[in-house]
PDB file of N, CA and C in Angstrom:
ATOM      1  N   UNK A   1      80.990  46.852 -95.390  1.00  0.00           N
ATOM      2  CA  UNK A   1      80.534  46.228 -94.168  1.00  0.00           C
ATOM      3  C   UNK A   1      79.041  45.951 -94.278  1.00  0.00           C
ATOM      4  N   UNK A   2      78.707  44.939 -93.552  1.00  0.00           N
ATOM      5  CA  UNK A   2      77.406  44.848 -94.368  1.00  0.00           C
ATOM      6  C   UNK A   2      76.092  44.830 -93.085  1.00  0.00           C
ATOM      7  N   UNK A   3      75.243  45.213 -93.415  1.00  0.00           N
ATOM      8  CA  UNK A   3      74.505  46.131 -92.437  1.00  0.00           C
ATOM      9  C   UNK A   3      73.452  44.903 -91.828  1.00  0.00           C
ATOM     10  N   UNK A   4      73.282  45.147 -90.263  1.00  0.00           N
ATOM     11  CA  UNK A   4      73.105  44.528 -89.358  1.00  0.00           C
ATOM     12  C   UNK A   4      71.714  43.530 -89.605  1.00  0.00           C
ATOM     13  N   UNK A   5      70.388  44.887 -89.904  1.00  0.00           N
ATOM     14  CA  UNK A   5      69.273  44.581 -90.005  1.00  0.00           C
ATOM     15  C   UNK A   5      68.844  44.824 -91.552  1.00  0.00           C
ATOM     16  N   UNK A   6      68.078  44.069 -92.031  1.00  0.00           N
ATOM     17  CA  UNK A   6      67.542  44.290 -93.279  1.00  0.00           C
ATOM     18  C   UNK A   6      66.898  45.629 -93.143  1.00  0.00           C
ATOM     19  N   UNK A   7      66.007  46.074 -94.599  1.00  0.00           N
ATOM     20  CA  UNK A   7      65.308  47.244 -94.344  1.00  0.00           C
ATOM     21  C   UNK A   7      63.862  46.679 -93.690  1.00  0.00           C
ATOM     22  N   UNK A   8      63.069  45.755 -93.796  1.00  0.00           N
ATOM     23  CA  UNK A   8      62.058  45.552 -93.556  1.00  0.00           C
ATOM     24  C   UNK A   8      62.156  45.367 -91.808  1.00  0.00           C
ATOM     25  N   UNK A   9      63.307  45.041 -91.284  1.00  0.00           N
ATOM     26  CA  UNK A   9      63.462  44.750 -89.985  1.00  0.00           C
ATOM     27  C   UNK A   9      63.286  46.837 -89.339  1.00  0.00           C
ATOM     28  N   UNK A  10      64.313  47.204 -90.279  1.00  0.00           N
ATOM     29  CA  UNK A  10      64.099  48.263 -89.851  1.00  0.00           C
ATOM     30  C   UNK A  10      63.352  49.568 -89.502  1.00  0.00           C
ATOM     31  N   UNK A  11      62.396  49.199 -90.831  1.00  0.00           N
ATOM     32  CA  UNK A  11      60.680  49.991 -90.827  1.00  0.00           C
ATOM     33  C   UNK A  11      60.398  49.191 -89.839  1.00  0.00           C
ATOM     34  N   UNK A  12      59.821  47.596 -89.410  1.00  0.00           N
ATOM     35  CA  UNK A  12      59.113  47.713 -89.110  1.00  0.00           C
ATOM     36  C   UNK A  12      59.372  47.848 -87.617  1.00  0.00           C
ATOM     37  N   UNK A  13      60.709  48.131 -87.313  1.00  0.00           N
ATOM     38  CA  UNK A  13      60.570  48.747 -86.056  1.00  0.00           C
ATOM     39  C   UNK A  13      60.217  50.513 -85.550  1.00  0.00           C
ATOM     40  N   UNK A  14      60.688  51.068 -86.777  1.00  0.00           N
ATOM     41  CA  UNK A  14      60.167  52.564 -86.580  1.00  0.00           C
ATOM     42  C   UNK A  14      58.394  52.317 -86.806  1.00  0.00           C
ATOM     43  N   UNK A  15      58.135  51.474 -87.608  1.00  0.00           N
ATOM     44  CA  UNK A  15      56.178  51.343 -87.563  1.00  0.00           C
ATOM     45  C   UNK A  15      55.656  51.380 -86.118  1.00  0.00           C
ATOM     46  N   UNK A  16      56.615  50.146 -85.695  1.00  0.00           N
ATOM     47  CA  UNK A  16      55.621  49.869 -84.456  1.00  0.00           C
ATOM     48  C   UNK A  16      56.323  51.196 -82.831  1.00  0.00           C
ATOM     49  N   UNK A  17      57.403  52.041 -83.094  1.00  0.00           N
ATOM     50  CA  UNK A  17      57.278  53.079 -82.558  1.00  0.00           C
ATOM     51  C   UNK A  17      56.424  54.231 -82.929  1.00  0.00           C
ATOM     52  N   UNK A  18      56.319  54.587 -84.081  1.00  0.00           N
ATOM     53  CA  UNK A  18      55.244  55.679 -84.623  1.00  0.00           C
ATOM     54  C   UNK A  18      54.060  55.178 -83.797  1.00  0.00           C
ATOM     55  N   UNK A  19      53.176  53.902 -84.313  1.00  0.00           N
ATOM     56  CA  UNK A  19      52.037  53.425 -84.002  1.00  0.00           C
ATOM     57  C   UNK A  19      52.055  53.094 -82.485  1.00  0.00           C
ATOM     58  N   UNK A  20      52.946  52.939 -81.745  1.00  0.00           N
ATOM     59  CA  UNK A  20      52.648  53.185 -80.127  1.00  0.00           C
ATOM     60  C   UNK A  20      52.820  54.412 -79.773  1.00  0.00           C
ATOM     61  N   UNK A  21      53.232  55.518 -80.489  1.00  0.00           N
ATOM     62  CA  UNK A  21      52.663  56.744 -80.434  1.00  0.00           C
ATOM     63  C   UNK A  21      51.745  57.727 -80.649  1.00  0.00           C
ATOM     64  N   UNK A  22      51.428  57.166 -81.777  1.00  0.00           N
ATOM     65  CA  UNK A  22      49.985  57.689 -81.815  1.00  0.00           C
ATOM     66  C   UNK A  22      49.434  56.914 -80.994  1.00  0.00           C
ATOM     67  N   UNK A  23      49.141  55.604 -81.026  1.00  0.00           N
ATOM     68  CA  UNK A  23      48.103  55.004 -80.182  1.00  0.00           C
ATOM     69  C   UNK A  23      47.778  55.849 -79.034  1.00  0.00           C
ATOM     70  N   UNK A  24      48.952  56.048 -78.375  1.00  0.00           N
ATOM     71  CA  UNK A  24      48.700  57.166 -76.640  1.00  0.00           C
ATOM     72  C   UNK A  24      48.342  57.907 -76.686  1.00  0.00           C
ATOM     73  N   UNK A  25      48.794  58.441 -77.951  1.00  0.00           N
ATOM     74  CA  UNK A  25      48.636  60.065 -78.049  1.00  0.00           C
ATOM     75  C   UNK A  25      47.549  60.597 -78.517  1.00  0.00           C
ATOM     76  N   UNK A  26      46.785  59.833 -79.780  1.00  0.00           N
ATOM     77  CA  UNK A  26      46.175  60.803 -80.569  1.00  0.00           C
ATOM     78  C   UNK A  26      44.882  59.891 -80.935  1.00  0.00           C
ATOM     79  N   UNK A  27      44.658  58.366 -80.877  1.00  0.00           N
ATOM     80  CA  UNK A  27      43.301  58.128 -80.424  1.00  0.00           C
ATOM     81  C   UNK A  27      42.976  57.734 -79.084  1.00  0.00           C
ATOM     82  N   UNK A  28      41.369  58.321 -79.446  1.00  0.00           N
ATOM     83  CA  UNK A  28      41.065  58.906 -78.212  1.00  0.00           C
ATOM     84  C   UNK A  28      39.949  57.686 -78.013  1.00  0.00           C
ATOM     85  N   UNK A  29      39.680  56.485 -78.691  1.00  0.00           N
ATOM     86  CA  UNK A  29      39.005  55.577 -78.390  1.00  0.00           C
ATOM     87  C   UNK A  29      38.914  54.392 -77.198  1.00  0.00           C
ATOM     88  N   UNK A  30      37.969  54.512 -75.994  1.00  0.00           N
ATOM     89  CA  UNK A  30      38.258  53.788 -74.999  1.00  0.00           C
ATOM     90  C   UNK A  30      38.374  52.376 -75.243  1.00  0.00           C
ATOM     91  N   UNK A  31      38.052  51.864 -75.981  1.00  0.00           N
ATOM     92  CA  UNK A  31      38.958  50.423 -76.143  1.00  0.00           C
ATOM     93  C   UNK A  31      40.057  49.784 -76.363  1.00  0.00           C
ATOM     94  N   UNK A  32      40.375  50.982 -76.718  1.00  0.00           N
ATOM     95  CA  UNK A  32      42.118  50.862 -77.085  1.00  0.00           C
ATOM     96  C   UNK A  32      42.838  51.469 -76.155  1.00  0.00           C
ATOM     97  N   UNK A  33      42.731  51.761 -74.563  1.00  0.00           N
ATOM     98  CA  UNK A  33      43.125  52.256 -73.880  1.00  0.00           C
ATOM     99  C   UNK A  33      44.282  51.496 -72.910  1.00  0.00           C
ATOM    100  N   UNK A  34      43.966  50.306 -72.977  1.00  0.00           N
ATOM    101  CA  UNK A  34      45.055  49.199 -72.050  1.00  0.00           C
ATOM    102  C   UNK A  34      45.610  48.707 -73.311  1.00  0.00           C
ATOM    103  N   UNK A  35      45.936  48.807 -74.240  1.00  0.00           N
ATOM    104  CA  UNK A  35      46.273  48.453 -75.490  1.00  0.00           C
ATOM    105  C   UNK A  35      47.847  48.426 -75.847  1.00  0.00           C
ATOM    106  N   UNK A  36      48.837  48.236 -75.338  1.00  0.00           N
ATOM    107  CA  UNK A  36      50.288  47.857 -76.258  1.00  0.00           C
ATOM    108  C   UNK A  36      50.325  47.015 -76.919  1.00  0.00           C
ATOM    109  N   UNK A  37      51.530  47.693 -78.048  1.00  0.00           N
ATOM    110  CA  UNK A  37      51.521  46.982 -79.436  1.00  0.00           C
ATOM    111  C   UNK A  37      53.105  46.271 -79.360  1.00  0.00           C
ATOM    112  N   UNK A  38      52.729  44.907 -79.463  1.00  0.00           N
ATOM    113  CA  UNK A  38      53.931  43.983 -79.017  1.00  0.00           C
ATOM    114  C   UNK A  38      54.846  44.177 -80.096  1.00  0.00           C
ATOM    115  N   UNK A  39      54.646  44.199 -81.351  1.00  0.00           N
ATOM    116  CA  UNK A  39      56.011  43.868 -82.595  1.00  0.00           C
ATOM    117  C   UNK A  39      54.892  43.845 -83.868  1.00  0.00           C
ATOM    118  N   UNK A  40      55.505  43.987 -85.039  1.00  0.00           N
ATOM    119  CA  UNK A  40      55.153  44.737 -86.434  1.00  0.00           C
ATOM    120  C   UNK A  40      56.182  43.348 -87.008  1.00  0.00           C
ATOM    121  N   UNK A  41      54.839  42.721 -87.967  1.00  0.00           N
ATOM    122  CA  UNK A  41      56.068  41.581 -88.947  1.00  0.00           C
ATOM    123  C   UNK A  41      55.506  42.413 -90.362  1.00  0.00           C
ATOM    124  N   UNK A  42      56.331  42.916 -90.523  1.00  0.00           N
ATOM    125  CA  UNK A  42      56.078  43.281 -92.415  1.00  0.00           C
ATOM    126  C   UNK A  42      56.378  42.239 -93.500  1.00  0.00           C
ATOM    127  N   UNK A  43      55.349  42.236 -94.516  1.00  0.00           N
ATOM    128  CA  UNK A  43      55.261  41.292 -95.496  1.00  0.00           C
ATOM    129  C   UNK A  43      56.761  41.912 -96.138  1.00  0.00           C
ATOM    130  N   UNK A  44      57.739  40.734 -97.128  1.00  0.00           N
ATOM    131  CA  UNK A  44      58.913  40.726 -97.732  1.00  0.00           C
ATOM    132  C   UNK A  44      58.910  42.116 -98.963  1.00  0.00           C
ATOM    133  N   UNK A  45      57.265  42.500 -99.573  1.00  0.00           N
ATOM    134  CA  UNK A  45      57.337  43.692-100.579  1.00  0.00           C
ATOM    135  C   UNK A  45      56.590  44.618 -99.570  1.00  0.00           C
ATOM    136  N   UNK A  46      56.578  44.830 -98.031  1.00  0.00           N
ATOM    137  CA  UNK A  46      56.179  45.969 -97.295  1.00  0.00           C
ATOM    138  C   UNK A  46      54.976  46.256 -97.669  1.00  0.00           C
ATOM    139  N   UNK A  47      54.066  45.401 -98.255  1.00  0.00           N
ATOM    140  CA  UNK A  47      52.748  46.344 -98.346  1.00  0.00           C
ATOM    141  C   UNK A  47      51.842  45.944 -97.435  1.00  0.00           C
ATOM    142  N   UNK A  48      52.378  44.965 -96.353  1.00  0.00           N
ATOM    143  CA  UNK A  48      51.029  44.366 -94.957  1.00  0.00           C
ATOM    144  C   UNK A  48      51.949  44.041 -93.605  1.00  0.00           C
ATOM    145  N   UNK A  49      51.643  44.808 -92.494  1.00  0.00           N
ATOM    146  CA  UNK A  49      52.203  45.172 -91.956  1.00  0.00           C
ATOM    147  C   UNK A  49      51.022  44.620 -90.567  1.00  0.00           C
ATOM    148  N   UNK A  50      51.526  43.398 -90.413  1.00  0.00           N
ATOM    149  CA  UNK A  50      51.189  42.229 -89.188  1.00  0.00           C
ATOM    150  C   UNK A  50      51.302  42.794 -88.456  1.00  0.00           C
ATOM    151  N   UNK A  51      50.426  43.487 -86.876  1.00  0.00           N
ATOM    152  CA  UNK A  51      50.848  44.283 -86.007  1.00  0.00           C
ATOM    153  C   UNK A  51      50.020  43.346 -84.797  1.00  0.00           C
ATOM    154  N   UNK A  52      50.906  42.891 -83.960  1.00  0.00           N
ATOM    155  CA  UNK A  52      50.481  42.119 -82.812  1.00  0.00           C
ATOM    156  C   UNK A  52      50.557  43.184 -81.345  1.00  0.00           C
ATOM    157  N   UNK A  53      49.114  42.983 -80.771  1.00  0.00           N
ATOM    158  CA  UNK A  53      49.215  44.092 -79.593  1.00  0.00           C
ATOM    159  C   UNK A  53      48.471  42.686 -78.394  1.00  0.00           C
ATOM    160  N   UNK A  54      49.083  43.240 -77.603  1.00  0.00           N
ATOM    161  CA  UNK A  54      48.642  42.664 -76.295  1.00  0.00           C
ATOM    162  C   UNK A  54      48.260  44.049 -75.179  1.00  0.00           C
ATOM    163  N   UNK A  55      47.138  42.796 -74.123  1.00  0.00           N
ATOM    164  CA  UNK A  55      46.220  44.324 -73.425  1.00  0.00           C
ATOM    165  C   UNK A  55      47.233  44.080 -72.175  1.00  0.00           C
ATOM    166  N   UNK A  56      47.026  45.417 -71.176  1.00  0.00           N
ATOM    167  CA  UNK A  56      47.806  45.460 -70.103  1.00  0.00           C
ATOM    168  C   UNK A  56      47.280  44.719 -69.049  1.00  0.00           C
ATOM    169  N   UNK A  57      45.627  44.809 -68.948  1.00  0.00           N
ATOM    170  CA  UNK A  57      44.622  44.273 -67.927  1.00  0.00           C
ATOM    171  C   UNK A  57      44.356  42.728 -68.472  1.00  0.00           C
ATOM    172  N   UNK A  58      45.256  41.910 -67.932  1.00  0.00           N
ATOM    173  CA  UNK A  58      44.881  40.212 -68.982  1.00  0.00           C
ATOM    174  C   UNK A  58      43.484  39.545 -68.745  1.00  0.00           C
ATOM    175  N   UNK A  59      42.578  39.990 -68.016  1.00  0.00           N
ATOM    176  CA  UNK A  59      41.596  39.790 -68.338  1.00  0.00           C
ATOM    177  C   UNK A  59      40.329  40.512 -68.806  1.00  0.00           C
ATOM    178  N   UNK A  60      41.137  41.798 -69.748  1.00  0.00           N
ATOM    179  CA  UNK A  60      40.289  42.411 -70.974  1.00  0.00           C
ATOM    180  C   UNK A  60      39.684  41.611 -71.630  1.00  0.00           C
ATOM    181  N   UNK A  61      38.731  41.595 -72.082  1.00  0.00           N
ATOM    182  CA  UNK A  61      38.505  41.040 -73.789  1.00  0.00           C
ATOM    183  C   UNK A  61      39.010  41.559 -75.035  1.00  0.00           C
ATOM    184  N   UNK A  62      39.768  40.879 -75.670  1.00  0.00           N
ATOM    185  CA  UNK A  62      40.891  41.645 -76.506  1.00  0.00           C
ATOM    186  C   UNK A  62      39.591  41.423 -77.632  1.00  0.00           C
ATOM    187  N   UNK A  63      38.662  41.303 -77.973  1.00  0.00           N
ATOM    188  CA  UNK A  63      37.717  41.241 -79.159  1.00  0.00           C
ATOM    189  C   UNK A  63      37.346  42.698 -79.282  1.00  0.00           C
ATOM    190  N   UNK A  64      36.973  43.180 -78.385  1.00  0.00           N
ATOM    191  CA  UNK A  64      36.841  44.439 -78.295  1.00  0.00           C
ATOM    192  C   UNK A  64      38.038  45.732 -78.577  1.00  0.00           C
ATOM    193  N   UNK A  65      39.389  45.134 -77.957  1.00  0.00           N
ATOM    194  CA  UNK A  65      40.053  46.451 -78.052  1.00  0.00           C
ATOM    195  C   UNK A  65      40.331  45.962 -79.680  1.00  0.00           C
ATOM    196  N   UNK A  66      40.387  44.435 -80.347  1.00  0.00           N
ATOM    197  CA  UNK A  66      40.529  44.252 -81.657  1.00  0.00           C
ATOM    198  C   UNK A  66      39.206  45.186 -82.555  1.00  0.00           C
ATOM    199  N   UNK A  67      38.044  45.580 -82.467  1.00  0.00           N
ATOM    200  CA  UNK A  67      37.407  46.695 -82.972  1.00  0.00           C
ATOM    201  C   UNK A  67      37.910  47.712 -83.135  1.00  0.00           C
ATOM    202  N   UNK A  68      38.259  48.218 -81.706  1.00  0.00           N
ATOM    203  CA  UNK A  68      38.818  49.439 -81.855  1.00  0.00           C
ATOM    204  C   UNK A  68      39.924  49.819 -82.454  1.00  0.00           C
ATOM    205  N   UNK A  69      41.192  48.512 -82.296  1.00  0.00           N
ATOM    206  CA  UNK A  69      42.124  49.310 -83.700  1.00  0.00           C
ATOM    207  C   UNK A  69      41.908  49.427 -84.531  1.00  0.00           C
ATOM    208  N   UNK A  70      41.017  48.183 -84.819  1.00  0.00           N
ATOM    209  CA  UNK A  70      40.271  48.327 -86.784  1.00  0.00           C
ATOM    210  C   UNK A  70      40.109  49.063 -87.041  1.00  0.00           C
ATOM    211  N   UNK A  71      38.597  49.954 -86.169  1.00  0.00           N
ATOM    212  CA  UNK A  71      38.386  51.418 -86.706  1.00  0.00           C
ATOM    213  C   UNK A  71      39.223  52.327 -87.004  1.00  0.00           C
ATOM    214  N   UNK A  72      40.469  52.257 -85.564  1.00  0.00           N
ATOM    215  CA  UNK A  72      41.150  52.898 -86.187  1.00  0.00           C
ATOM    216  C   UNK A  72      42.223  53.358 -86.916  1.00  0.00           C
ATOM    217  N   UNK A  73      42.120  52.120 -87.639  1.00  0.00           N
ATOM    218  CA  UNK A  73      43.380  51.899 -88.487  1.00  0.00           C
ATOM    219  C   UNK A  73      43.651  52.629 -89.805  1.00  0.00           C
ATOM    220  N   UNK A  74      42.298  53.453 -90.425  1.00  0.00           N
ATOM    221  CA  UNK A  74      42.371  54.158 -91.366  1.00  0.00           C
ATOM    222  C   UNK A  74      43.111  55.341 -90.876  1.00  0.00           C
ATOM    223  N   UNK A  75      42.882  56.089 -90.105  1.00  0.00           N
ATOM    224  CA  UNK A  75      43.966  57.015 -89.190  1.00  0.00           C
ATOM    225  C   UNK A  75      44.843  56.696 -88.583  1.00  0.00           C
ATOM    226  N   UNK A  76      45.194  55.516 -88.100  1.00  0.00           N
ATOM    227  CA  UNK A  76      46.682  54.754 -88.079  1.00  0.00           C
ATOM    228  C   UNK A  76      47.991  55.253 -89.099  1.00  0.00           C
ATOM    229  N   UNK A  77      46.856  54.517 -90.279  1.00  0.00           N
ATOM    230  CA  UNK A  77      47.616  54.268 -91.412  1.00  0.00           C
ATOM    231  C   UNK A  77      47.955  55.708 -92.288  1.00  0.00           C
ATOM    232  N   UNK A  78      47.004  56.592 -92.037  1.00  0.00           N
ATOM    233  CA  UNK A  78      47.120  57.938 -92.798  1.00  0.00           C
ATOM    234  C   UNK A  78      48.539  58.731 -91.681  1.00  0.00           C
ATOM    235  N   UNK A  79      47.938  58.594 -90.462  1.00  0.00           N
ATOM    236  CA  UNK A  79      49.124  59.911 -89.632  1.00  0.00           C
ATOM    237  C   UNK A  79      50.871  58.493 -90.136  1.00  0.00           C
ATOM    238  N   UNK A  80      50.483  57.547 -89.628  1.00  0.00           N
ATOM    239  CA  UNK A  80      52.058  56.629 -90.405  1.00  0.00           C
ATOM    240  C   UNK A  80      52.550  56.931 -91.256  1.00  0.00           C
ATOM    241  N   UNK A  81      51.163  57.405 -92.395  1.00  0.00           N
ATOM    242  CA  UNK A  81      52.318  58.013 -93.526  1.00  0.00           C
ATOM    243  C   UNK A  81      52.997  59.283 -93.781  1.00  0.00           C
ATOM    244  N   UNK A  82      52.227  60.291 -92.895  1.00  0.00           N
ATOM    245  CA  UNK A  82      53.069  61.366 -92.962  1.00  0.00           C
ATOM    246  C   UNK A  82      54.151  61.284 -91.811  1.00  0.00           C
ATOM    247  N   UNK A  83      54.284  60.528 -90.783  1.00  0.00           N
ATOM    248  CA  UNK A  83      55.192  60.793 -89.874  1.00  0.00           C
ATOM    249  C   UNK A  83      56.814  59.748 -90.728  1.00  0.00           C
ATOM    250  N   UNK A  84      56.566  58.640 -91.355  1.00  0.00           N
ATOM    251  CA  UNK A  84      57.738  58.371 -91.864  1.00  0.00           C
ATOM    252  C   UNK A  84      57.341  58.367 -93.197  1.00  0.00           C
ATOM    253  N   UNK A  85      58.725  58.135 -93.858  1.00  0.00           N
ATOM    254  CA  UNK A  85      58.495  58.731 -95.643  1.00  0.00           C
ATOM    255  C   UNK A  85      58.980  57.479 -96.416  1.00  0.00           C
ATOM    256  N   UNK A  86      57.982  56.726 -97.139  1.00  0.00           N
ATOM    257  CA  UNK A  86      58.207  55.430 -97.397  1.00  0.00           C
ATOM    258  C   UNK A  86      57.129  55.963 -98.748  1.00  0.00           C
ATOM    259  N   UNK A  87      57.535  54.824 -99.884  1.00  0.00           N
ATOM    260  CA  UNK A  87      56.148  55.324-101.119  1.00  0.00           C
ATOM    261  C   UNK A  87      55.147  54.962-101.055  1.00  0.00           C
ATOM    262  N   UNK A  88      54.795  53.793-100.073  1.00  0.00           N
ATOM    263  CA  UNK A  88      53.739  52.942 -99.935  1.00  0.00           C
ATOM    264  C   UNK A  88      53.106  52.637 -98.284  1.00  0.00           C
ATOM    265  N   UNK A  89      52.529  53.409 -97.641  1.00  0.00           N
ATOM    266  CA  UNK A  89      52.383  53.053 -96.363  1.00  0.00           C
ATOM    267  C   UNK A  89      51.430  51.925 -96.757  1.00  0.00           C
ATOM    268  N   UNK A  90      52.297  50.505 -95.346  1.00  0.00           N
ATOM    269  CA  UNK A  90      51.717  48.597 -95.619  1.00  0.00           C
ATOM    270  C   UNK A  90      50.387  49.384 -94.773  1.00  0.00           C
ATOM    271  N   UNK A  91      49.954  48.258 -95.385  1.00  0.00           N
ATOM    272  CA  UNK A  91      48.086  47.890 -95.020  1.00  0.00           C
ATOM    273  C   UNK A  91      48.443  47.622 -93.419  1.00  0.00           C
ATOM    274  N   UNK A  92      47.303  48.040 -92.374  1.00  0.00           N
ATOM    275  CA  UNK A  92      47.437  47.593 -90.813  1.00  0.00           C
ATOM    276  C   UNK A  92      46.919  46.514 -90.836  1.00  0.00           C
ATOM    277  N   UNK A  93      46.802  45.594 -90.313  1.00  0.00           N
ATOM    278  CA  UNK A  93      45.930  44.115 -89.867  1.00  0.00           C
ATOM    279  C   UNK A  93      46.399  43.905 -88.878  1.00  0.00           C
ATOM    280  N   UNK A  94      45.896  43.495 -87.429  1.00  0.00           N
ATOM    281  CA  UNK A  94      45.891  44.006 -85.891  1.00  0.00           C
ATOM    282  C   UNK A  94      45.611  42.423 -85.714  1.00  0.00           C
ATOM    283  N   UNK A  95      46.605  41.858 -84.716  1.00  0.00           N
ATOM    284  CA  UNK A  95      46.217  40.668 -84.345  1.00  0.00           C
ATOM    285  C   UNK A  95      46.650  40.616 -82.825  1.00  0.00           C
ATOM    286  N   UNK A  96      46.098  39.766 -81.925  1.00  0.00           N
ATOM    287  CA  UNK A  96      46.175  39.590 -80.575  1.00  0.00           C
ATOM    288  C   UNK A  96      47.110  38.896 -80.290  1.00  0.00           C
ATOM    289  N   UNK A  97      48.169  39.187 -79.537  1.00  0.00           N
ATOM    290  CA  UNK A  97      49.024  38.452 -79.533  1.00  0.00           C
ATOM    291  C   UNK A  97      49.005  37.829 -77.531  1.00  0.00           C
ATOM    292  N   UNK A  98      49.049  37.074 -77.325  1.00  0.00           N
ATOM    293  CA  UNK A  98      48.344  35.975 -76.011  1.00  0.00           C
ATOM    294  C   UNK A  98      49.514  35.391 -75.282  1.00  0.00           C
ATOM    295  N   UNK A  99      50.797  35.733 -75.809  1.00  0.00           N
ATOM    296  CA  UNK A  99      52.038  35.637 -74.713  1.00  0.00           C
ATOM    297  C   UNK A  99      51.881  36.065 -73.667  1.00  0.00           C
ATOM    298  N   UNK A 100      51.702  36.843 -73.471  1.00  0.00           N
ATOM    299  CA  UNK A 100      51.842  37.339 -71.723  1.00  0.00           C
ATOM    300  C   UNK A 100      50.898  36.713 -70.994  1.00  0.00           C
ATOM    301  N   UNK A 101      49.466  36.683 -71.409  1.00  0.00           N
ATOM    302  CA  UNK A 101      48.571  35.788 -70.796  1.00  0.00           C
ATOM    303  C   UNK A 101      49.205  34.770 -70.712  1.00  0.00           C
ATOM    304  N   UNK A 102      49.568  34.014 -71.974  1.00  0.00           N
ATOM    305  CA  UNK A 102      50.285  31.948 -71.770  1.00  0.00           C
ATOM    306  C   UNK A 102      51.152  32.305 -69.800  1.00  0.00           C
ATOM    307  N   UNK A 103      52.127  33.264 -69.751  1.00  0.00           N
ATOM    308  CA  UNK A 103      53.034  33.313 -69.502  1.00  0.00           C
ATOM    309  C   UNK A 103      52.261  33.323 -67.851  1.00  0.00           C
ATOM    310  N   UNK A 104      51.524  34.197 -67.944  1.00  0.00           N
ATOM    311  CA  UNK A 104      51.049  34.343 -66.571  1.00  0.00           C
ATOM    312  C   UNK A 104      50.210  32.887 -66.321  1.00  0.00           C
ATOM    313  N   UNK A 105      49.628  32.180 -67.147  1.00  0.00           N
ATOM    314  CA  UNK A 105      48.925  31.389 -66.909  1.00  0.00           C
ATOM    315  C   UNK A 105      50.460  30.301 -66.439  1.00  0.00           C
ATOM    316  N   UNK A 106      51.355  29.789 -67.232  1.00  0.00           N
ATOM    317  CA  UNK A 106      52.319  28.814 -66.697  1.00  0.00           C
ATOM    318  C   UNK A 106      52.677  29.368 -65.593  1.00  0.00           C
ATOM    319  N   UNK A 107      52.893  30.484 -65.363  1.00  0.00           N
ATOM    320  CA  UNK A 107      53.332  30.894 -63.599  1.00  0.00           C
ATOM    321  C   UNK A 107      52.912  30.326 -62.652  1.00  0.00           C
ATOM    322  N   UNK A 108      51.740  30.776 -62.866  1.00  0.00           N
ATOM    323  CA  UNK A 108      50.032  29.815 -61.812  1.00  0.00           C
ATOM    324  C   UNK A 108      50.070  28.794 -61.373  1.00  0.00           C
ATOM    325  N   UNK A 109      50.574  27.937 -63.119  1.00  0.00           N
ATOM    326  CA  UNK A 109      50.628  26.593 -62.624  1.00  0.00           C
ATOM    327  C   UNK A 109      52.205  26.253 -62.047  1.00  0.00           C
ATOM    328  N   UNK A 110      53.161  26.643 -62.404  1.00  0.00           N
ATOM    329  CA  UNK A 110      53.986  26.351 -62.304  1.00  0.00           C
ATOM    330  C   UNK A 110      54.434  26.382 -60.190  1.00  0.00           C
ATOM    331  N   UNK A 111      53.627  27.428 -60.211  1.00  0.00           N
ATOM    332  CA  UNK A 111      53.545  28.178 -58.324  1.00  0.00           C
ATOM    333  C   UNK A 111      52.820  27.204 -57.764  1.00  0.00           C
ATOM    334  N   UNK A 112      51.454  26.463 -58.638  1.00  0.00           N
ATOM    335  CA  UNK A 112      50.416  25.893 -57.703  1.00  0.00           C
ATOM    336  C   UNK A 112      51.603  24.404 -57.446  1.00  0.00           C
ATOM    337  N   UNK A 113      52.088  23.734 -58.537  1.00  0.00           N
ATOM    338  CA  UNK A 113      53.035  22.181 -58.652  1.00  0.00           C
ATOM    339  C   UNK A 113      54.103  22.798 -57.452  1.00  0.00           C
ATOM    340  N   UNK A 114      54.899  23.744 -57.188  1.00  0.00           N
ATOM    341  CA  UNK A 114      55.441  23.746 -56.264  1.00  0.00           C
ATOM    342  C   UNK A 114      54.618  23.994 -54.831  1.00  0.00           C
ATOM    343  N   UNK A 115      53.767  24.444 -54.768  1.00  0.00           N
ATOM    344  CA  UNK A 115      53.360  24.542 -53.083  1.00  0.00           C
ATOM    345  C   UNK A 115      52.450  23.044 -53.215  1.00  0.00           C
ATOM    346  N   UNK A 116      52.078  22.462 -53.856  1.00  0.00           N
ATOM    347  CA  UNK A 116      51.574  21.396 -53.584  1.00  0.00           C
ATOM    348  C   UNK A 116      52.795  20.132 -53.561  1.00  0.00           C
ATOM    349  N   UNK A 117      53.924  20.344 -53.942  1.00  0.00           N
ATOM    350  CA  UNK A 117      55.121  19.565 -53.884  1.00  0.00           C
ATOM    351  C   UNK A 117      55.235  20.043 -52.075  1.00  0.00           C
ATOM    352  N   UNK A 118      55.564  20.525 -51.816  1.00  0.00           N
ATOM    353  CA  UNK A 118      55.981  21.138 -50.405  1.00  0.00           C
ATOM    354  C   UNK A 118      55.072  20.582 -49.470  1.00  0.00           C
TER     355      UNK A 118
END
């Protein structure tokens, strides 16, 4: 029978649960505090590990909480590797991901075209 999700689908969903766990848990950096991590695309040989986070407050400046994962991505990447057992923990690279903003922004408009239809 042949199995649902590849393996890379499947790390990189335990990645991006580990790494929204530590994130809460164990840094303690205030920029990264409104910080969820939307989805993990892992490269096809697992060694870079695309991690898209969006902020909770949409009008953060995500430049900033983007510092703060950087920094702390060397401890990201070290507690990742002892919490799952893989030979190669992928490289972090932290990117902003701006869906939810788009989303709230088409709302806006989408609310303002109807009460001005009315």
């Amino acid at each position: 029978m042949p199995r649902e999700f590849s393996r890379h689908q499947r790390l990189g969903n335990q990645v991006l649960r580990t790494l929204n766990e530590l994130l809460h848990a164990e840094v303690k950096d205030p920029r990264v505090a409104g910080v969820s991590l939307s989805s993990v695309d892992l490269s096809r040989d697992l060694s870079v590990a695309r991690v898209y986070f969006s902020l909770l407050a949409p009008e953060a400046d995500p430049a900033s909480a983007l510092e703060g994962l950087q920094s702390a991505g060397g401890f990201l990447r070290s507690r990742l590797g002892h919490a799952i057992k893989v030979r190669h923990v992928p490289e972090l690279r932290f990117l902003y991901d701006d869906s939810a903003a788009e989303g709230v922004k088409l709302t806006e408009l989408i609310d303002r075209v109807v009460a001005a239809d009315e």
